[in-house]
N, C-alpha and C. Protein backbone atom coordinates (compact mmCIF):
# COMPACT_ATOMS: atom_id res chain seq x y z
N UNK A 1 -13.98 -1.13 -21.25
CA UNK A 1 -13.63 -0.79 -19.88
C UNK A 1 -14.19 -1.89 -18.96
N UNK A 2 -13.47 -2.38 -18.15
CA UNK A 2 -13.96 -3.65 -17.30
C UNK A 2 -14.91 -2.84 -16.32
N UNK A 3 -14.50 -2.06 -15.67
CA UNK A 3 -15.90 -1.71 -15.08
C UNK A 3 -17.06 -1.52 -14.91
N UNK A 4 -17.80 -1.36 -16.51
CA UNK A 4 -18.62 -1.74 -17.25
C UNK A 4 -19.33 -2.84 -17.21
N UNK A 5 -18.79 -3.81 -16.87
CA UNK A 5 -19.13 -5.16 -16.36
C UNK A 5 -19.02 -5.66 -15.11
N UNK A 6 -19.26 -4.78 -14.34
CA UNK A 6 -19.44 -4.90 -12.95
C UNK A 6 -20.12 -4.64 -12.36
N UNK A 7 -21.06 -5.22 -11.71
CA UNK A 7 -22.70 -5.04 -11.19
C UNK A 7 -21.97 -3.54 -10.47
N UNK A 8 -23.18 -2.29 -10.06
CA UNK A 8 -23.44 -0.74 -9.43
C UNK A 8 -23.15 -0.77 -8.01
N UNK A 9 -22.97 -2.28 -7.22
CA UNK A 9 -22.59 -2.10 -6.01
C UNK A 9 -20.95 -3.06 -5.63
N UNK A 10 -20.75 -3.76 -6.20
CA UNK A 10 -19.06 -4.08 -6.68
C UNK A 10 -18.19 -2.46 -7.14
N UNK A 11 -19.27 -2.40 -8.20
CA UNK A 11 -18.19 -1.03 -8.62
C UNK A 11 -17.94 0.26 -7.63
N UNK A 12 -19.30 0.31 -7.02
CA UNK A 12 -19.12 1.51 -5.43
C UNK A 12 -18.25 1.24 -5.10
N UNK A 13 -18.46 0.13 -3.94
CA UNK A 13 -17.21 -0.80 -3.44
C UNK A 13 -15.91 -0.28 -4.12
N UNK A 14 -15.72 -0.62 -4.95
CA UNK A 14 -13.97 -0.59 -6.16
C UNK A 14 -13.75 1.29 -5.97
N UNK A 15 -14.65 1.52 -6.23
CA UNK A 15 -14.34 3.40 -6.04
C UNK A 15 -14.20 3.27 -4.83
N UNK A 16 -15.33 3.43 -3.94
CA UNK A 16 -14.84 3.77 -2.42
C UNK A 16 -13.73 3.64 -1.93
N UNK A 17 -12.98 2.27 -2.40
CA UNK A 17 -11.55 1.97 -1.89
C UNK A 17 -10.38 2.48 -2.86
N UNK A 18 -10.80 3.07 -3.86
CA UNK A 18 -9.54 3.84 -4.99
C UNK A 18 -9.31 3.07 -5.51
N UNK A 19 -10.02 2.06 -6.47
CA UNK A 19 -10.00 1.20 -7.47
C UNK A 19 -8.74 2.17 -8.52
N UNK A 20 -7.66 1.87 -8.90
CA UNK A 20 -7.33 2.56 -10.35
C UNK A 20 -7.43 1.84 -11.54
N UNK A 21 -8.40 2.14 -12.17
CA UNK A 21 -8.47 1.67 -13.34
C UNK A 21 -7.41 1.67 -14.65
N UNK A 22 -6.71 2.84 -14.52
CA UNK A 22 -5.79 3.03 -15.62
C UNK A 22 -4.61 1.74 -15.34
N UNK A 23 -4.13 1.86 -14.10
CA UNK A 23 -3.11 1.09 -13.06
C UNK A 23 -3.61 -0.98 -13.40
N UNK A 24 -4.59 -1.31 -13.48
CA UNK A 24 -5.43 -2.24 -13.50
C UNK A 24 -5.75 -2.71 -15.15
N UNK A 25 -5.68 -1.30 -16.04
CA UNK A 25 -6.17 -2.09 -17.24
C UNK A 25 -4.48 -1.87 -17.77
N UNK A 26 -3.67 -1.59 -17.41
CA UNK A 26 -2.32 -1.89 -17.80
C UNK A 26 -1.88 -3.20 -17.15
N UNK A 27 -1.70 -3.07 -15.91
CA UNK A 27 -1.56 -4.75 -15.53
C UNK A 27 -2.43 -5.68 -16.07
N UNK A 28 -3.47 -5.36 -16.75
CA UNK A 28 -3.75 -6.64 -17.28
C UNK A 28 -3.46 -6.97 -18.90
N UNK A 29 -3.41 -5.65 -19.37
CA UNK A 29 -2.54 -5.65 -20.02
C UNK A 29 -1.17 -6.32 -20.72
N UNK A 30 -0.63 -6.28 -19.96
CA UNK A 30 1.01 -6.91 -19.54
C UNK A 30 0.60 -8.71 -18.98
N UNK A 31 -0.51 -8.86 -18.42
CA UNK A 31 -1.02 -10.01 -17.98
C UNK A 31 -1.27 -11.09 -19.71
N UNK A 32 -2.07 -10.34 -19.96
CA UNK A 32 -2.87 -11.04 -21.56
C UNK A 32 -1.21 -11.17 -22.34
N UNK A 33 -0.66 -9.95 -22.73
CA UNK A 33 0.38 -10.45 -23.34
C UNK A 33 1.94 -11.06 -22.70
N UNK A 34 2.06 -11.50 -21.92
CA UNK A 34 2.46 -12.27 -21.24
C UNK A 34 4.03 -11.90 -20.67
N UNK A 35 3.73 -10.23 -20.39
CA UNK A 35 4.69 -9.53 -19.55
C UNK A 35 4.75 -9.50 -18.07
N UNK A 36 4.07 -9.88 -17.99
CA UNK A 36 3.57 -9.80 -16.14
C UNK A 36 3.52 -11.08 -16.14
N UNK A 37 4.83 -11.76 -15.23
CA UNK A 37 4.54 -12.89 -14.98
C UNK A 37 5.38 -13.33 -13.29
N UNK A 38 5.16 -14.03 -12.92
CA UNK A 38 5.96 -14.49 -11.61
C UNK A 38 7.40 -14.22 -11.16
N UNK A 39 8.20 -14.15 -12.32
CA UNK A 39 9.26 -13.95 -12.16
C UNK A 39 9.47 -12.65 -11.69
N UNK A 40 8.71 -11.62 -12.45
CA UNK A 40 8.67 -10.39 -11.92
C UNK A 40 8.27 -9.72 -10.61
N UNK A 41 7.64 -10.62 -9.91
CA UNK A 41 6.68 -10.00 -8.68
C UNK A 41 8.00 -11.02 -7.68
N UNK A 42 9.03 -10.91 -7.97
CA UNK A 42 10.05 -11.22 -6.72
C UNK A 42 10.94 -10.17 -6.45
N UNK A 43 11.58 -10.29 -5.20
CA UNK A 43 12.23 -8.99 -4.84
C UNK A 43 13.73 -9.15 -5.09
N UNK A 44 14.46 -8.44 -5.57
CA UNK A 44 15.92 -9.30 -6.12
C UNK A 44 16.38 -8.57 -4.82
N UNK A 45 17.62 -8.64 -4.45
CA UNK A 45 18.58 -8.77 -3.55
C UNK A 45 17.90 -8.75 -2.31
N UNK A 46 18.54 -8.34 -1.20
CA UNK A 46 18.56 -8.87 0.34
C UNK A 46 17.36 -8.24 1.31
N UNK A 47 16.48 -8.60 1.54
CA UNK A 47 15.69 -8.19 2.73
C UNK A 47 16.28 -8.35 4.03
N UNK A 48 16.16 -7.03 4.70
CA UNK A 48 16.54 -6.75 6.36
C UNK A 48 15.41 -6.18 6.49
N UNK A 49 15.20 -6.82 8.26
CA UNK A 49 14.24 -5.76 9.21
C UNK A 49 15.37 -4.20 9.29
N UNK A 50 14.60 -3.62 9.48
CA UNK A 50 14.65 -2.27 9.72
C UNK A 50 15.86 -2.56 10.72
N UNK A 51 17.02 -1.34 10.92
CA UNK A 51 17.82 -0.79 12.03
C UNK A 51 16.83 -0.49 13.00
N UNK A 52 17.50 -0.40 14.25
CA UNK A 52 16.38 0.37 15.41
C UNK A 52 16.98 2.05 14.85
N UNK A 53 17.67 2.28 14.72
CA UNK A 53 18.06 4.17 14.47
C UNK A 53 16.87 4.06 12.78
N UNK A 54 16.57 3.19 12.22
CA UNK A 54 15.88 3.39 10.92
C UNK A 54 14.36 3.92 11.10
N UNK A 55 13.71 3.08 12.74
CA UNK A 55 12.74 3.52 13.30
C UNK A 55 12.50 4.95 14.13
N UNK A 56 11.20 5.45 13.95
CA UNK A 56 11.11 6.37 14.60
C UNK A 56 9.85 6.63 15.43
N UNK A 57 9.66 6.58 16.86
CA UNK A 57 8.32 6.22 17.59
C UNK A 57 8.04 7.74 17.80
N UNK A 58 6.24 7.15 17.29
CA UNK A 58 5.24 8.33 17.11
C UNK A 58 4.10 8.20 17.93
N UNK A 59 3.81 8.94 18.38
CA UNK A 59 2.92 9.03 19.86
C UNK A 59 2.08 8.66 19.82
N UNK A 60 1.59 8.55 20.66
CA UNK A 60 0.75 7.55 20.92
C UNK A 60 -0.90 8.06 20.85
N UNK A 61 -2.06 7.27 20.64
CA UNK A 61 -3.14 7.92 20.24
C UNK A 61 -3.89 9.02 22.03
N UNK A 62 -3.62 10.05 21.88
CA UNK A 62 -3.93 10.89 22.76
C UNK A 62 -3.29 11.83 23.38
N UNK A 63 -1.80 11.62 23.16
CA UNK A 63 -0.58 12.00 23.26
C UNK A 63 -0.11 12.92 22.25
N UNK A 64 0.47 14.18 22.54
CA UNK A 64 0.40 15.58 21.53
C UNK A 64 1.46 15.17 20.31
N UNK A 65 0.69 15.56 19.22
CA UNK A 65 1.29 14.87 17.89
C UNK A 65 0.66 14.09 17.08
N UNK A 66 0.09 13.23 18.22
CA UNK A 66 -0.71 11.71 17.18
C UNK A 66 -2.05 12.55 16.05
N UNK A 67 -2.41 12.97 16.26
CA UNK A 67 -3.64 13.84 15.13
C UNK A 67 -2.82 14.25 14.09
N UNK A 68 -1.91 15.04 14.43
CA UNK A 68 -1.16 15.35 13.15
C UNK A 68 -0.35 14.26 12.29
N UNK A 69 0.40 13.65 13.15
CA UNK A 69 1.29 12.55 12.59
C UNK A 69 0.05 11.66 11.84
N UNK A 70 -0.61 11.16 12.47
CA UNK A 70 -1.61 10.27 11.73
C UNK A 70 -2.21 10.69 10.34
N UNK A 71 -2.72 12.05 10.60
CA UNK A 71 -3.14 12.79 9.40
C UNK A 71 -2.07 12.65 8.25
N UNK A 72 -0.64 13.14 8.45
CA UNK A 72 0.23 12.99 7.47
C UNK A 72 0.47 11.54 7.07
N UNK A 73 0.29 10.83 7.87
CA UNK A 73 0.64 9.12 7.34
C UNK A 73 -0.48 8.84 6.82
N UNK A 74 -1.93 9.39 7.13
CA UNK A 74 -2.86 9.20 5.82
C UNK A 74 -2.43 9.66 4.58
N UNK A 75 -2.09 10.70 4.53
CA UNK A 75 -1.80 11.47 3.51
C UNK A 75 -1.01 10.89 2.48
N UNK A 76 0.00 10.35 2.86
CA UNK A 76 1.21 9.46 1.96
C UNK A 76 0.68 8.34 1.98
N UNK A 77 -0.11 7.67 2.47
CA UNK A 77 -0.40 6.25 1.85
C UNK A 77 -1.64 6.71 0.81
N UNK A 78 -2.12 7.61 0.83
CA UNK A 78 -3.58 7.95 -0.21
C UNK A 78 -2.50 8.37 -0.91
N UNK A 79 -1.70 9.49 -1.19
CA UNK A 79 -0.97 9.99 -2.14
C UNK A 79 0.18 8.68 -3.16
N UNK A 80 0.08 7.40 -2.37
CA UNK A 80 0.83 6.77 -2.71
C UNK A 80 2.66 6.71 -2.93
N UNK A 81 2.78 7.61 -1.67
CA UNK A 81 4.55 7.54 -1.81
C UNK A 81 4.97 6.45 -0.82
N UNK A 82 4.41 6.40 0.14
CA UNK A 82 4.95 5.22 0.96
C UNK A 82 3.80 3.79 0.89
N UNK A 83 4.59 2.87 1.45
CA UNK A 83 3.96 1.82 1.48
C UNK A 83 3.72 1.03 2.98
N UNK A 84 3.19 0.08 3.05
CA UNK A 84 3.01 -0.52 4.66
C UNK A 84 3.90 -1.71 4.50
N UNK A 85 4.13 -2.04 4.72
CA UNK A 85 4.63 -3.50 5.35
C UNK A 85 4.70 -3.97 6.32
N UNK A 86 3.33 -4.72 6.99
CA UNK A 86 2.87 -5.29 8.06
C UNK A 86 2.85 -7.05 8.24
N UNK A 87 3.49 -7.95 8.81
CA UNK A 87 3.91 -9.00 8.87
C UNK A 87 4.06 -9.35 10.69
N UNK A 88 4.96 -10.19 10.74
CA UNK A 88 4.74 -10.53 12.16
C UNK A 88 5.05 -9.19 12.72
N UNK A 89 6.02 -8.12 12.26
CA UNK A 89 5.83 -7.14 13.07
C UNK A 89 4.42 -6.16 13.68
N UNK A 90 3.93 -6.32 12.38
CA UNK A 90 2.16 -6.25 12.87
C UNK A 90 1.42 -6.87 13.76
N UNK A 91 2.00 -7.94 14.44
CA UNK A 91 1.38 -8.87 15.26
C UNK A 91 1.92 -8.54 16.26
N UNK A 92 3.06 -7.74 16.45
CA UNK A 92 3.86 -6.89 17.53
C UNK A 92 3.34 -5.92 18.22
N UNK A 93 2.66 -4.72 17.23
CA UNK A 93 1.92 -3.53 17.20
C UNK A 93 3.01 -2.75 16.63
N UNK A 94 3.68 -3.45 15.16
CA UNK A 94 4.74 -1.95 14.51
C UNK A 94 4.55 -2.28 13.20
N UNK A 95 4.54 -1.34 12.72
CA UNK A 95 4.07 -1.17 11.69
C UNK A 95 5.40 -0.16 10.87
N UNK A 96 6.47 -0.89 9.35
CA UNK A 96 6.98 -0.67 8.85
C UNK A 96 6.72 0.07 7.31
N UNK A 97 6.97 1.57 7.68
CA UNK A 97 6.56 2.51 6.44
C UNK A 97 7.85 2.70 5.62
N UNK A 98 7.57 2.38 4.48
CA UNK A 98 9.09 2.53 3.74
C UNK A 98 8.30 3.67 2.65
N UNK A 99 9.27 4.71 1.84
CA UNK A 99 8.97 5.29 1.42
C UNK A 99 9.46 4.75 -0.10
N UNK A 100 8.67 4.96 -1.07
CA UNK A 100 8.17 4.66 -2.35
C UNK A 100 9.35 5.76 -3.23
């Protein structure tokens, strides 16, 4: 187990943030025998920004909703169904949730 070999405050660290180990010793896995390689980590067909009807604006922090909405968008990124995709639109203040 690689974790095993990881100094007691690296490995906190790796838990605190939801290290998956199972997820991690399969990718490396696939790494050593030489399944995981570059070719794979590309996206095949066409990237678009989002439609504006694809977006949906969520209130704002203080504004009735934002506690809940926020809570649920924790929820799915810990649960792992959606993902972030933050890029120059992040540098905007928007932030693109696609669902998994």
């Amino acid at each position: 187990m690689i974790l095993d070999e990881v100094d007691p405050d690296s490995r906190a660290t790796l838990e605190q943030h939801g290290f998956d180990h199972d997820q991690f010793e399969a990718l490396r896995g696939r790494f050593v025998d030489g399944s995981l390689t570059t070719a794979g980590n590309v996206i095949q067909g066409v990237v678009e920004p989002p439609l504006p009807s694809d977006l949906v604006p969520l209130p704002e922090p203080g504004e009735p909703g934002f506690t809940e909405a926020e809570a649920a968008g924790i929820d799915r990124l810990q649960a792992g169904t959606v993902a972030m995709v933050v890029g120059i639109l992040g540098l905007l203040g928007v932030v693109v949730v696609t669902q998994l």
